[in-house]
PDB file of N, CA and C in Angstrom:
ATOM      1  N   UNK A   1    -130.274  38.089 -41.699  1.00  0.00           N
ATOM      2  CA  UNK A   1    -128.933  37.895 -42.198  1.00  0.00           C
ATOM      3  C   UNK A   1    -128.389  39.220 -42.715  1.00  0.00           C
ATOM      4  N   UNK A   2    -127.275  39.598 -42.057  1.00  0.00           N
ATOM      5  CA  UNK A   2    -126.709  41.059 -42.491  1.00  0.00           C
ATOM      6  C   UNK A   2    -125.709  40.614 -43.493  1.00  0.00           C
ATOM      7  N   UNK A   3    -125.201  39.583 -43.753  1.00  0.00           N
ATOM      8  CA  UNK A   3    -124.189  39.361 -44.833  1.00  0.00           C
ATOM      9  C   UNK A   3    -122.223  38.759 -44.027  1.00  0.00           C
ATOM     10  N   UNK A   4    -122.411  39.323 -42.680  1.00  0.00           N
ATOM     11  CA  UNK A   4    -121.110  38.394 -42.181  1.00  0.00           C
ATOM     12  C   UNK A   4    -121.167  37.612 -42.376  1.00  0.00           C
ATOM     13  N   UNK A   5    -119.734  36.741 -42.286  1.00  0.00           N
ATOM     14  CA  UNK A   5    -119.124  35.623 -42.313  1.00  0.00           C
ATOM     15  C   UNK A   5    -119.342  34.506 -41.387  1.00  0.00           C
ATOM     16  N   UNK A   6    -120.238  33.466 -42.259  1.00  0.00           N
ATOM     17  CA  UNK A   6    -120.790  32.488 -40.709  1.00  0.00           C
ATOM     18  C   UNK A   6    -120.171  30.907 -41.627  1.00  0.00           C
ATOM     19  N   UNK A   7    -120.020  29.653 -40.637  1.00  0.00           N
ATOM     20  CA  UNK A   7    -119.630  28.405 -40.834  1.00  0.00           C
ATOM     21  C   UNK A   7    -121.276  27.877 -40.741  1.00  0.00           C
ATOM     22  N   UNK A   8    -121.202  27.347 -42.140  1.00  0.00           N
ATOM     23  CA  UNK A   8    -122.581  26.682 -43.143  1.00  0.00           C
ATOM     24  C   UNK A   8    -122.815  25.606 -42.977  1.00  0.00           C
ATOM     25  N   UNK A   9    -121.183  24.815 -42.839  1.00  0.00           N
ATOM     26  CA  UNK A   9    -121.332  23.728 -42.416  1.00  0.00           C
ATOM     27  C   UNK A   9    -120.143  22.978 -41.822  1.00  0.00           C
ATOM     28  N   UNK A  10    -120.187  21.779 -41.688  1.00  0.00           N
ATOM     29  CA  UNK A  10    -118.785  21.224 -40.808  1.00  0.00           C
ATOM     30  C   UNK A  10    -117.691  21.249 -42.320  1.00  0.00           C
ATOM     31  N   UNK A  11    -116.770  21.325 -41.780  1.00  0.00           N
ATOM     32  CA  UNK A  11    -115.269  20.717 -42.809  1.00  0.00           C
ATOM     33  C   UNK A  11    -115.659  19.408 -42.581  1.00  0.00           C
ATOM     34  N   UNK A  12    -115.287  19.097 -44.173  1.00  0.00           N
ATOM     35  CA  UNK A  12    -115.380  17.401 -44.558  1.00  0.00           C
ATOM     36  C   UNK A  12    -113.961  16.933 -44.670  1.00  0.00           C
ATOM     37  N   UNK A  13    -113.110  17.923 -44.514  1.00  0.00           N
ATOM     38  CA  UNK A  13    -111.665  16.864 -44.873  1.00  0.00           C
ATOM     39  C   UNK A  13    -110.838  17.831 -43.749  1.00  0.00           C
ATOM     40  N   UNK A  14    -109.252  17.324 -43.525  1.00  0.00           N
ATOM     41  CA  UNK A  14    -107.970  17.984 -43.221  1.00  0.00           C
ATOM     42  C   UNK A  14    -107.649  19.490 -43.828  1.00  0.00           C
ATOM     43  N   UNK A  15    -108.122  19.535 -45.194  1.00  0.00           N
ATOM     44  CA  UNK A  15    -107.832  21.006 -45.779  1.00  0.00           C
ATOM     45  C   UNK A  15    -108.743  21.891 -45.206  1.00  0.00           C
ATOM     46  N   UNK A  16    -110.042  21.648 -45.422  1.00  0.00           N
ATOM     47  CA  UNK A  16    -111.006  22.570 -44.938  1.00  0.00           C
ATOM     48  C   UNK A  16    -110.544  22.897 -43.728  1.00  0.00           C
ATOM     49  N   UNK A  17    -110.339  22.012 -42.321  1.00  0.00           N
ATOM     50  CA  UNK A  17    -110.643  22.065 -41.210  1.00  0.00           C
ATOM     51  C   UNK A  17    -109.620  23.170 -40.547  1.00  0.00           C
ATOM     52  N   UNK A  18    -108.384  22.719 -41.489  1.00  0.00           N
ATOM     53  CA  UNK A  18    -107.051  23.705 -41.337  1.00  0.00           C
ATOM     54  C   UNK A  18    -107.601  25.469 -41.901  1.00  0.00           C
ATOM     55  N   UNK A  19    -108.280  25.424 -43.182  1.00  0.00           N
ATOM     56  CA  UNK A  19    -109.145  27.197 -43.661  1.00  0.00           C
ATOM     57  C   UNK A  19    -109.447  27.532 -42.930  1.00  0.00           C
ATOM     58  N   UNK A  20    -110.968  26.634 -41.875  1.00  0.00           N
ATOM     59  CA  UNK A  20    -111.723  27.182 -40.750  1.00  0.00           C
ATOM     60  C   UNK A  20    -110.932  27.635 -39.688  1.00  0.00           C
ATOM     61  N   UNK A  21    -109.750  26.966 -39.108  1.00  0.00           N
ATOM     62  CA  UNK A  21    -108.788  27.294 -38.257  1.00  0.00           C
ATOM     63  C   UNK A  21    -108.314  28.605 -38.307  1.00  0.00           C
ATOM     64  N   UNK A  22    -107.428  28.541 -39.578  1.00  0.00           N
ATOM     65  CA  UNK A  22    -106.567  29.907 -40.298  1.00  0.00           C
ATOM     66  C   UNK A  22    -107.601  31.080 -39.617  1.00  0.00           C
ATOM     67  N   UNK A  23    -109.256  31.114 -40.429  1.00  0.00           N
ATOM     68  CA  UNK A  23    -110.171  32.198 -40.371  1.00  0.00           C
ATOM     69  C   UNK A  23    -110.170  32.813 -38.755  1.00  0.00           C
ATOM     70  N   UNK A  24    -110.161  31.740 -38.150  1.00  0.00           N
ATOM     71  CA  UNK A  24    -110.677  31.883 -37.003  1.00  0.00           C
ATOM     72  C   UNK A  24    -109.442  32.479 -36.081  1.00  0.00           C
ATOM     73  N   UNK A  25    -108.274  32.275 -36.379  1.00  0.00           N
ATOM     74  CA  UNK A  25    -107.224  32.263 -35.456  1.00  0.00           C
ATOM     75  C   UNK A  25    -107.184  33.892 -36.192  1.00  0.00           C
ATOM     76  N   UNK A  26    -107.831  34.274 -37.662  1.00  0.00           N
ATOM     77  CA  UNK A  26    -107.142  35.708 -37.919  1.00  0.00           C
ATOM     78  C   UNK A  26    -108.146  36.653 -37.850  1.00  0.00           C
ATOM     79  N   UNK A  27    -109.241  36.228 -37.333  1.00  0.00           N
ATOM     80  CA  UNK A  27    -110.435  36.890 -37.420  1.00  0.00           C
ATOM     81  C   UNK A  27    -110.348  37.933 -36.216  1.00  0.00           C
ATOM     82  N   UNK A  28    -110.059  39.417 -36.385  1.00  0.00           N
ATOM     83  CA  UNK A  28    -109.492  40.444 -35.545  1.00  0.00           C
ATOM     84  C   UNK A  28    -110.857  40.992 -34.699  1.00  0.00           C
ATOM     85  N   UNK A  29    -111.761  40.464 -34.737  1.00  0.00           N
ATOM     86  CA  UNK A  29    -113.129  40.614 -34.246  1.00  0.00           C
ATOM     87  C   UNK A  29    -113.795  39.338 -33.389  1.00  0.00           C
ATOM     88  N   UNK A  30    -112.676  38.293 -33.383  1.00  0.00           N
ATOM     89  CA  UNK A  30    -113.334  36.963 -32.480  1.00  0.00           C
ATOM     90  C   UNK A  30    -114.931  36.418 -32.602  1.00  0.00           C
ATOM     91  N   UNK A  31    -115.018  36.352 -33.826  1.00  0.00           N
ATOM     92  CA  UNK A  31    -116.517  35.818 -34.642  1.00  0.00           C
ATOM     93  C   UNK A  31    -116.457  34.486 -34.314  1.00  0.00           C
ATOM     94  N   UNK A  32    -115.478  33.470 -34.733  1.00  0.00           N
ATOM     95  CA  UNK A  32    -115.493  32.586 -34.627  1.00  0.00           C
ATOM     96  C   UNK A  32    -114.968  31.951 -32.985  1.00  0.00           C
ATOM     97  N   UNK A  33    -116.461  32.031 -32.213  1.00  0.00           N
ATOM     98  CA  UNK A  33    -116.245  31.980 -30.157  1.00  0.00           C
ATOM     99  C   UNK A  33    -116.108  30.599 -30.101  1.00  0.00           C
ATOM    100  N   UNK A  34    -116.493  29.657 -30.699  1.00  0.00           N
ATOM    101  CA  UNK A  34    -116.769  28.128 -30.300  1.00  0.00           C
ATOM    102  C   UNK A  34    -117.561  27.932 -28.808  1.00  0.00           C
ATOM    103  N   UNK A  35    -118.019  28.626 -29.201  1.00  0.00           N
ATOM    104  CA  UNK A  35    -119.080  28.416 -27.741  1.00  0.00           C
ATOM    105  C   UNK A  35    -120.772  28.328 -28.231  1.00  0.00           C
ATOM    106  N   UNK A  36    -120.657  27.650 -29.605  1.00  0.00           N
ATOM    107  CA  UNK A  36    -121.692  27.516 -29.610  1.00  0.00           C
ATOM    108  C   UNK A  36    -122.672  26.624 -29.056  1.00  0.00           C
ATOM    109  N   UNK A  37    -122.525  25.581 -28.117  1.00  0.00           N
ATOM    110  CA  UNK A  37    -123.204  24.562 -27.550  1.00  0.00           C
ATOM    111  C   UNK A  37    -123.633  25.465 -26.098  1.00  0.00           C
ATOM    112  N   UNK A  38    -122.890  26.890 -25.966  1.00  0.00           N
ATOM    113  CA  UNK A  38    -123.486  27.519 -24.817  1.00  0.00           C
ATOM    114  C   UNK A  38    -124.512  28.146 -25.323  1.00  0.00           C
ATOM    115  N   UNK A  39    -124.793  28.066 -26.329  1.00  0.00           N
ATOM    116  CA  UNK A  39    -125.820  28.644 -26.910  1.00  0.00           C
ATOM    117  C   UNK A  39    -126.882  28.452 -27.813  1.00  0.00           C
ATOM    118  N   UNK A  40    -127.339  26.705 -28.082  1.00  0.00           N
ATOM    119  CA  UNK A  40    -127.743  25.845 -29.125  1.00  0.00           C
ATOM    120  C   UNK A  40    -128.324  25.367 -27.965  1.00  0.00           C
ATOM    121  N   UNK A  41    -129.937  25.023 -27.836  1.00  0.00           N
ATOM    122  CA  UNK A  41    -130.127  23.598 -27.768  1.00  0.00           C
ATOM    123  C   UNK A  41    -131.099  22.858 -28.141  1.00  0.00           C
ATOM    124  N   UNK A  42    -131.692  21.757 -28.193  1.00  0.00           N
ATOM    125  CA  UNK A  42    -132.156  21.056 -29.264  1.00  0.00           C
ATOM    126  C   UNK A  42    -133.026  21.599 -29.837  1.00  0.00           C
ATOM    127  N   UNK A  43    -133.839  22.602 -28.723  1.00  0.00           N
ATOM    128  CA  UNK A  43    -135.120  23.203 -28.988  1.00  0.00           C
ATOM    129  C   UNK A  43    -134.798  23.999 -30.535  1.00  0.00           C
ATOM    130  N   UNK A  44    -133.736  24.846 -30.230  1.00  0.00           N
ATOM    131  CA  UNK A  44    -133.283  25.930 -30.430  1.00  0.00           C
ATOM    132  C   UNK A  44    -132.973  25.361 -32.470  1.00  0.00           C
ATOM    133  N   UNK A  45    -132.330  24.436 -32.334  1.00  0.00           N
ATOM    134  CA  UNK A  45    -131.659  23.637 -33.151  1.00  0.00           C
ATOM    135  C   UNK A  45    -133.306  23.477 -34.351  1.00  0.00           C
ATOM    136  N   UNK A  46    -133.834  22.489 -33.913  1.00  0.00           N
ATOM    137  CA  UNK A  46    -134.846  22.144 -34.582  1.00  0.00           C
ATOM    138  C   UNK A  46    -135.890  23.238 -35.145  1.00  0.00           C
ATOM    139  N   UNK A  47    -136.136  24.114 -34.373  1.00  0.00           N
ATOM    140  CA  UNK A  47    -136.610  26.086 -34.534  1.00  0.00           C
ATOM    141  C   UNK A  47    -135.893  26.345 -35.934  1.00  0.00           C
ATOM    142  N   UNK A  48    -134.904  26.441 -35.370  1.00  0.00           N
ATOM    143  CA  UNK A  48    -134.201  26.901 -36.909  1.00  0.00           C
ATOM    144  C   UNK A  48    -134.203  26.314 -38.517  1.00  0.00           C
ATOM    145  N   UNK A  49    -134.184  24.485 -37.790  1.00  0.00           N
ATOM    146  CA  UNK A  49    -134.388  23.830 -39.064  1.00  0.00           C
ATOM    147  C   UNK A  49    -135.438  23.819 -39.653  1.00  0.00           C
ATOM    148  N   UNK A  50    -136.637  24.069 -38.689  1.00  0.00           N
ATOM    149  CA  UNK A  50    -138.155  24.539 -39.594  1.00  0.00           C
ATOM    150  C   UNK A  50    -138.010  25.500 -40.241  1.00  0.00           C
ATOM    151  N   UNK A  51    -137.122  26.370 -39.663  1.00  0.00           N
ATOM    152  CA  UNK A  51    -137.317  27.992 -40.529  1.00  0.00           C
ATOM    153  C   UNK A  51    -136.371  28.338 -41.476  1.00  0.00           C
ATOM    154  N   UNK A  52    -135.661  27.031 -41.905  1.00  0.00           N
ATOM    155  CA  UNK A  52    -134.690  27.041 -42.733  1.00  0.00           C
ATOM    156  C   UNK A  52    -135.047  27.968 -44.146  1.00  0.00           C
ATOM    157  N   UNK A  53    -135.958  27.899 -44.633  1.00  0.00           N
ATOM    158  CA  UNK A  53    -136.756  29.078 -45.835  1.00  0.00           C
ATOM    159  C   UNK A  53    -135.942  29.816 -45.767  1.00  0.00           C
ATOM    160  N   UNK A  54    -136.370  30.603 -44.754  1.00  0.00           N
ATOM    161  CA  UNK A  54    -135.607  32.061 -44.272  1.00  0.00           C
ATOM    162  C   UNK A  54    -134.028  32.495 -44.848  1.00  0.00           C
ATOM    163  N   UNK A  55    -133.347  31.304 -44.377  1.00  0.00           N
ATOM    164  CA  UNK A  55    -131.646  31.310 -44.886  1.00  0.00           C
ATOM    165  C   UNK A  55    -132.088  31.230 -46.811  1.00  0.00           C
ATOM    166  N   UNK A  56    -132.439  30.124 -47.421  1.00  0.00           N
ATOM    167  CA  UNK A  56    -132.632  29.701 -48.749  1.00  0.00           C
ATOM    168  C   UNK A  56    -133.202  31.036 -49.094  1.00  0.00           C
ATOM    169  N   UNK A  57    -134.091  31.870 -48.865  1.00  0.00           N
ATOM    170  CA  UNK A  57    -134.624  32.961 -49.415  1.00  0.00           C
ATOM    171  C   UNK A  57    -134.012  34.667 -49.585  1.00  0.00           C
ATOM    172  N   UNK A  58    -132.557  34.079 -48.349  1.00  0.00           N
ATOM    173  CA  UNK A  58    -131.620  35.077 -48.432  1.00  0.00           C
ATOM    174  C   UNK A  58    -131.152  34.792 -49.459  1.00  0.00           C
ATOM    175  N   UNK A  59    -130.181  33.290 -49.489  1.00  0.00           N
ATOM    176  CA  UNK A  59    -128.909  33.361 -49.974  1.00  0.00           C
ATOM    177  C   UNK A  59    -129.260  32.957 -51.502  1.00  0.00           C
ATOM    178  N   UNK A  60    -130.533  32.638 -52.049  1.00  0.00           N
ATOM    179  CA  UNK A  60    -130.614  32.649 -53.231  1.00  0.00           C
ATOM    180  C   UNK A  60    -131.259  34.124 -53.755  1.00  0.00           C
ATOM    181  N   UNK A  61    -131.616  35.093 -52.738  1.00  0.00           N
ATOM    182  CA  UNK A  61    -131.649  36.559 -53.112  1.00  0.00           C
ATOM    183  C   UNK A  61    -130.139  37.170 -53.563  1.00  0.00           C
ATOM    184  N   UNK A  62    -129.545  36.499 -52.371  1.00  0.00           N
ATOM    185  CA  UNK A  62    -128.170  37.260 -52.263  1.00  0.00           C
ATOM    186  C   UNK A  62    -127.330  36.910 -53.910  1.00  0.00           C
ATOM    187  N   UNK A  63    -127.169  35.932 -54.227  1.00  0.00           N
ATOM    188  CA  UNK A  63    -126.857  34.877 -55.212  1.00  0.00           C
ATOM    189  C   UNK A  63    -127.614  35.429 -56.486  1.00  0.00           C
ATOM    190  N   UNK A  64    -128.415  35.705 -56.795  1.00  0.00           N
ATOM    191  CA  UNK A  64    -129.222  36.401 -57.812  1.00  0.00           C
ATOM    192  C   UNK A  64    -128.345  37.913 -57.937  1.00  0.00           C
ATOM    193  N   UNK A  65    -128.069  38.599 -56.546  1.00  0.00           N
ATOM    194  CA  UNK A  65    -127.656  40.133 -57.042  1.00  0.00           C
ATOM    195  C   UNK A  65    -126.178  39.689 -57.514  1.00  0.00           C
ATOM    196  N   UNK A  66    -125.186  39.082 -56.886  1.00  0.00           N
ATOM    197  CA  UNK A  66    -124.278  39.592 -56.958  1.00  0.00           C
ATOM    198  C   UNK A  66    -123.822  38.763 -58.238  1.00  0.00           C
ATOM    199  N   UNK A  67    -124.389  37.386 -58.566  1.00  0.00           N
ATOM    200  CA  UNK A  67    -124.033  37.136 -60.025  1.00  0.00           C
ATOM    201  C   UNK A  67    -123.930  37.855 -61.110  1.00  0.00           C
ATOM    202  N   UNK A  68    -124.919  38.927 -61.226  1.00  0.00           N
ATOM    203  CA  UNK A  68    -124.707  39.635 -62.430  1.00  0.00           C
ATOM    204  C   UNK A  68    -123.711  40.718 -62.088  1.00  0.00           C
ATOM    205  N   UNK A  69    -123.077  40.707 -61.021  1.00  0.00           N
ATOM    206  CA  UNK A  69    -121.672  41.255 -61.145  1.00  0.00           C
ATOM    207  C   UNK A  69    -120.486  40.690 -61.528  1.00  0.00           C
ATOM    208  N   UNK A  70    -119.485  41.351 -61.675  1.00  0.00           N
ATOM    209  CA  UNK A  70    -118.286  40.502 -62.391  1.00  0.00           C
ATOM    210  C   UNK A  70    -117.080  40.659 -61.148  1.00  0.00           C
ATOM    211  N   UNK A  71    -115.940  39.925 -60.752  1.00  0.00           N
ATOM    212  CA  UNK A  71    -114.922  40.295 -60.278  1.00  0.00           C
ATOM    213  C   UNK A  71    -115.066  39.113 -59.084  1.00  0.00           C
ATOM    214  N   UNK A  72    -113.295  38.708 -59.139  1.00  0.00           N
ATOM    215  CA  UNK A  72    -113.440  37.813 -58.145  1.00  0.00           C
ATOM    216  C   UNK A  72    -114.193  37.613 -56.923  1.00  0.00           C
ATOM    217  N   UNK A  73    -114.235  38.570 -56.406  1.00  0.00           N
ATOM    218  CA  UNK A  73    -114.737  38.421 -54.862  1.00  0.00           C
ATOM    219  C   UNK A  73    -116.297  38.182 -54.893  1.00  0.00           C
ATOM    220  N   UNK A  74    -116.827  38.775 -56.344  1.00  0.00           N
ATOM    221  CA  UNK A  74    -118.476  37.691 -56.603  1.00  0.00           C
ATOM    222  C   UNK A  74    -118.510  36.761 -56.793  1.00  0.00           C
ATOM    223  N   UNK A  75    -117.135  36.425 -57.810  1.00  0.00           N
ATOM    224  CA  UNK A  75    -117.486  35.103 -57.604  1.00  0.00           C
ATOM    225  C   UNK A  75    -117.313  33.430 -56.693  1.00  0.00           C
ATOM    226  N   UNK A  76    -116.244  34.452 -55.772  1.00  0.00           N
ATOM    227  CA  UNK A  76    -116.042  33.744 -54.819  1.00  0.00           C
ATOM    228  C   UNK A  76    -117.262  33.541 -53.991  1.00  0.00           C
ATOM    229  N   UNK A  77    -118.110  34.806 -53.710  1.00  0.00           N
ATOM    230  CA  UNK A  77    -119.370  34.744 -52.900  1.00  0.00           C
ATOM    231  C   UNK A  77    -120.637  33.535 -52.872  1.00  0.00           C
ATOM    232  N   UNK A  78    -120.734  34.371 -54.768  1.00  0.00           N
ATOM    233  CA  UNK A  78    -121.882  33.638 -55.316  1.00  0.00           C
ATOM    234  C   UNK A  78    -120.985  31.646 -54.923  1.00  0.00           C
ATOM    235  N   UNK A  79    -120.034  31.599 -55.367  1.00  0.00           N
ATOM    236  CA  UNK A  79    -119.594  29.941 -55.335  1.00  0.00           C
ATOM    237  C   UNK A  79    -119.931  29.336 -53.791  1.00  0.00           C
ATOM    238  N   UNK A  80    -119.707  30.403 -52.601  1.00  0.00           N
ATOM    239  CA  UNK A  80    -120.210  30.096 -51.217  1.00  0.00           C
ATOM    240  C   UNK A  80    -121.480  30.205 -50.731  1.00  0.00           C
ATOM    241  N   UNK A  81    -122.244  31.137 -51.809  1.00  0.00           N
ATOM    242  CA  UNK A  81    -123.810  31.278 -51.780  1.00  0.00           C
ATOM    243  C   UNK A  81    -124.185  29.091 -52.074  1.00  0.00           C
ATOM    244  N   UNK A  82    -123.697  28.833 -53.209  1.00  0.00           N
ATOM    245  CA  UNK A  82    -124.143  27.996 -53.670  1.00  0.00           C
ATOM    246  C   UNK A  82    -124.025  26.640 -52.846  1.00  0.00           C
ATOM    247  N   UNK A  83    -122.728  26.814 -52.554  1.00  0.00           N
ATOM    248  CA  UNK A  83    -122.134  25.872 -51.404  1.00  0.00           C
ATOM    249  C   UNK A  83    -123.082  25.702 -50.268  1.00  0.00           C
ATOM    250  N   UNK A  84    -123.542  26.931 -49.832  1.00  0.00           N
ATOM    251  CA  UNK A  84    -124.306  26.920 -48.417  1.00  0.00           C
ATOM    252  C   UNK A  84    -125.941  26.486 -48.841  1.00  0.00           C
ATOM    253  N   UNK A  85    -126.672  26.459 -50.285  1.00  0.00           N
ATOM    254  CA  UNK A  85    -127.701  26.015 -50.800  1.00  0.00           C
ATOM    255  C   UNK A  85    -127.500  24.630 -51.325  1.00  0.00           C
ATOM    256  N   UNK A  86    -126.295  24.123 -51.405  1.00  0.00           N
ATOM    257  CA  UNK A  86    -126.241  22.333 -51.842  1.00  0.00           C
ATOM    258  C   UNK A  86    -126.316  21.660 -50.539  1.00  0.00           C
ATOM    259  N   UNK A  87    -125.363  22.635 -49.155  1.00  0.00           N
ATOM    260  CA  UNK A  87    -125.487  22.033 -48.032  1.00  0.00           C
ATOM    261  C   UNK A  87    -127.210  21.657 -47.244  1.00  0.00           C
ATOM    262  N   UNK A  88    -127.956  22.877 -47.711  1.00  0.00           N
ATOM    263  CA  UNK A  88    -129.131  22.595 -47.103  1.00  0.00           C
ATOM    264  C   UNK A  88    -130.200  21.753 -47.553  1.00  0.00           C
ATOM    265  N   UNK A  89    -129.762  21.102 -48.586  1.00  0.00           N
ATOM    266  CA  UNK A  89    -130.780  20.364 -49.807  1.00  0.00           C
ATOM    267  C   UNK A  89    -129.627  18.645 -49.453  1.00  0.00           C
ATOM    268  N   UNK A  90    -128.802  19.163 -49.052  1.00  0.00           N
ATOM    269  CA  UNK A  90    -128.304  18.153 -48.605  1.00  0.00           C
ATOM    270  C   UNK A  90    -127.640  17.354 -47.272  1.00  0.00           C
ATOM    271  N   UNK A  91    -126.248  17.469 -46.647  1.00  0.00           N
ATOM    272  CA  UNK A  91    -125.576  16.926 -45.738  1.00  0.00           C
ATOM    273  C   UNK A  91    -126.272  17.579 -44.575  1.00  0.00           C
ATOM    274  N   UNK A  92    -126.737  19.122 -44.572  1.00  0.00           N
ATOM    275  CA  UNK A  92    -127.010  19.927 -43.458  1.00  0.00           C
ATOM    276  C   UNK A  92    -128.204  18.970 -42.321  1.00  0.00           C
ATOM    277  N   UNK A  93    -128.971  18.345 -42.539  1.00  0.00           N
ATOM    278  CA  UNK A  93    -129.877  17.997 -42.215  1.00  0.00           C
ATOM    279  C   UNK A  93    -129.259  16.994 -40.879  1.00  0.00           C
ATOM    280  N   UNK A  94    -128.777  15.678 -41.860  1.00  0.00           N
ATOM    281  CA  UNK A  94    -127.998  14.852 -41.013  1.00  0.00           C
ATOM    282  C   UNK A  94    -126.476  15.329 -39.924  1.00  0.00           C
ATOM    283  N   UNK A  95    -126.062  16.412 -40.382  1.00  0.00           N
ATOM    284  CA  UNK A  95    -124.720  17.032 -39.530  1.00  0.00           C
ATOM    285  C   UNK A  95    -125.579  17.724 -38.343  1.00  0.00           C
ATOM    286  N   UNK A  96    -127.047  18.274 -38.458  1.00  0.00           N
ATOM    287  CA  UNK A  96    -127.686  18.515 -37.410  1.00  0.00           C
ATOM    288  C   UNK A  96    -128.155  17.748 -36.455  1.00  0.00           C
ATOM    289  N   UNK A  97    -128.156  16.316 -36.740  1.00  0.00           N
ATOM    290  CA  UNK A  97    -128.400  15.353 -36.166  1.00  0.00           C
ATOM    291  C   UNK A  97    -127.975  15.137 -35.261  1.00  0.00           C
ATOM    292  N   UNK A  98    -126.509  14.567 -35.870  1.00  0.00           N
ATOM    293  CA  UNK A  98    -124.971  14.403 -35.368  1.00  0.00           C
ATOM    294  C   UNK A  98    -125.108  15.521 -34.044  1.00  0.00           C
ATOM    295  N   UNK A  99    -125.402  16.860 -34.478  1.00  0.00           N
ATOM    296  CA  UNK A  99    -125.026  17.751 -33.382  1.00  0.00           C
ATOM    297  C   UNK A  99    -126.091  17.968 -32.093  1.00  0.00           C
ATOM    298  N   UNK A 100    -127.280  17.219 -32.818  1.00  0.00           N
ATOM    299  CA  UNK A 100    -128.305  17.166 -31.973  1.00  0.00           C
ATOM    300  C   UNK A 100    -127.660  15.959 -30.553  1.00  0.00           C
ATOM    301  N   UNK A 101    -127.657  15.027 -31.206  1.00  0.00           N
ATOM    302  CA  UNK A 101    -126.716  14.189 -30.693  1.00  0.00           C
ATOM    303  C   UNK A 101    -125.796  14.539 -29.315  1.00  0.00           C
ATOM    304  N   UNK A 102    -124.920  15.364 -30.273  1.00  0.00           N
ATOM    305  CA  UNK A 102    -123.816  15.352 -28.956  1.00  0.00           C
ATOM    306  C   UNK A 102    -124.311  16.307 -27.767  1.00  0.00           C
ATOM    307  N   UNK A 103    -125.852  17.185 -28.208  1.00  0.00           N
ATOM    308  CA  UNK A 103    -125.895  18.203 -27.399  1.00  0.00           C
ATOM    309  C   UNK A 103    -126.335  17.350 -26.393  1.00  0.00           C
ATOM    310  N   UNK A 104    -127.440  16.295 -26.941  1.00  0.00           N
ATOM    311  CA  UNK A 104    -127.835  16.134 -25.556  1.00  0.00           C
ATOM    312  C   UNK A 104    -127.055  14.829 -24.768  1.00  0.00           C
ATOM    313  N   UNK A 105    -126.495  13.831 -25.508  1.00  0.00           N
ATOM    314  CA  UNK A 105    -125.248  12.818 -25.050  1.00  0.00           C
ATOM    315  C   UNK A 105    -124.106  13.841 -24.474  1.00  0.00           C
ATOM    316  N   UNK A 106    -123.626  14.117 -25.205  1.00  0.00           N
ATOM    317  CA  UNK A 106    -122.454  14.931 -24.368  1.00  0.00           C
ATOM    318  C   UNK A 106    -121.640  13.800 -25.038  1.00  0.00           C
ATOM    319  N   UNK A 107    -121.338  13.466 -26.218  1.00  0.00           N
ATOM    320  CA  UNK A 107    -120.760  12.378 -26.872  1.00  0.00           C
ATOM    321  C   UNK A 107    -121.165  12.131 -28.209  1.00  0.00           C
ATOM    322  N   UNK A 108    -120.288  12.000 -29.058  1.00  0.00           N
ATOM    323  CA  UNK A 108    -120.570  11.893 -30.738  1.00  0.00           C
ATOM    324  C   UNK A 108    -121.218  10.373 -30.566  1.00  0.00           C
ATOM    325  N   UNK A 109    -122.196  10.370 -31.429  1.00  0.00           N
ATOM    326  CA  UNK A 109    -122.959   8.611 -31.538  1.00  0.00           C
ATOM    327  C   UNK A 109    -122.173   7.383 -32.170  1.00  0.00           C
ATOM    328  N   UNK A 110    -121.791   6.659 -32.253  1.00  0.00           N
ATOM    329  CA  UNK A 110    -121.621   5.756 -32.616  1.00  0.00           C
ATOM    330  C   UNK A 110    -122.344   5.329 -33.836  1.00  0.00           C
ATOM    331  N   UNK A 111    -121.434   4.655 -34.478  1.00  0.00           N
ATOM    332  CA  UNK A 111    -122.160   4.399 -36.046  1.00  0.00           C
ATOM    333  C   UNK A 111    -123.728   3.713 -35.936  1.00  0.00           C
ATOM    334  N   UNK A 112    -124.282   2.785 -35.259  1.00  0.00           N
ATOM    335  CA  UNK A 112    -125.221   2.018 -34.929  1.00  0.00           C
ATOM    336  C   UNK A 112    -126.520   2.430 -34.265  1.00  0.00           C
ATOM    337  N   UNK A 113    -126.167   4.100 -33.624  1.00  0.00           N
ATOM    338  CA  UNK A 113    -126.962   4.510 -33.056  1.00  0.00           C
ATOM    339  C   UNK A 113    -127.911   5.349 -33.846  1.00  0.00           C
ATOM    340  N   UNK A 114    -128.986   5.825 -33.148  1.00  0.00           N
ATOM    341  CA  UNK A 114    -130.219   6.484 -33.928  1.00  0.00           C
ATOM    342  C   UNK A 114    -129.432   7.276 -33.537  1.00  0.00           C
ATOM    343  N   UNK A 115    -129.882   8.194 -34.370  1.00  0.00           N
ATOM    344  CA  UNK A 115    -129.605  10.237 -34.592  1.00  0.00           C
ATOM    345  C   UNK A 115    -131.297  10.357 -34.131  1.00  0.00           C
ATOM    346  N   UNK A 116    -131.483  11.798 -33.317  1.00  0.00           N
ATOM    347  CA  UNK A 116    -132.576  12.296 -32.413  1.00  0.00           C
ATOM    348  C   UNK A 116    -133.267  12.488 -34.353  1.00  0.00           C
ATOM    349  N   UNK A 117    -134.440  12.883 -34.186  1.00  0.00           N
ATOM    350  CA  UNK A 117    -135.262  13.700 -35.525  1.00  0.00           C
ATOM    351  C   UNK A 117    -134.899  15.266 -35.448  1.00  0.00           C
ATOM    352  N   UNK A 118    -135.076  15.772 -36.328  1.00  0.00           N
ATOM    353  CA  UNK A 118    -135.113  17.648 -36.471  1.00  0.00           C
ATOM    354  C   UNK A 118    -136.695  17.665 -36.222  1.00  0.00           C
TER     355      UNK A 118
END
């Protein structure tokens, strides 16, 4: 992790989804490709979720330095550090599911259906 700007997790509402948009439509470097399903797949997916440590051992490194700094833009960080450590202790797991899902359906599941395992 070099410290760019990456999507942690899905938007949960209309506001978010419209931020992620904004970022993406102004992002003068085209970071945000949406081509990530050309480049995910389940294998790939589940790899990562074992090695999830890896992210938690950044971003609570990262989160440790820049707290004891002062000035908005830390604390905007550190508040997205934290965000991206509630997501992985929490929703991240099951939204991987979901995406496990559509990689290999080619279709979001239906409420009734099993989600694949990580």
């Amino acid at each position: 992790m070099t410290g760019q700007e990456f999507v942690y997790r899905q938007p949960k509402n209309a506001v978010e989804v419209d931020r992620l948009l904004f970022a993406a439509w102004t992002d003068p470097l085209s970071g945000y490709g949406r081509d990530g399903d050309q480049h995910w797949t389940a294998g790939s997916v589940r790899s990562w979720w074992h090695e999830r440590s890896r992210l938690r051992e950044w971003a609570t490194s990262l989160d440790t330095a820049w707290s004891a700094r002062s000035g908005e833009s830390h604390r905007e960080v550190t508040a997205g550090l934290n965000d991206l450590l509630t997501s992985l202790d929490g929703e991240l797991g099951t939204d991987l599911r979901v995406y496990l899902y559509q990689l290999q359906e080619r279709r979001s599941p239906d409420p009734t259906e099993a989600l694949p395992r990580l």
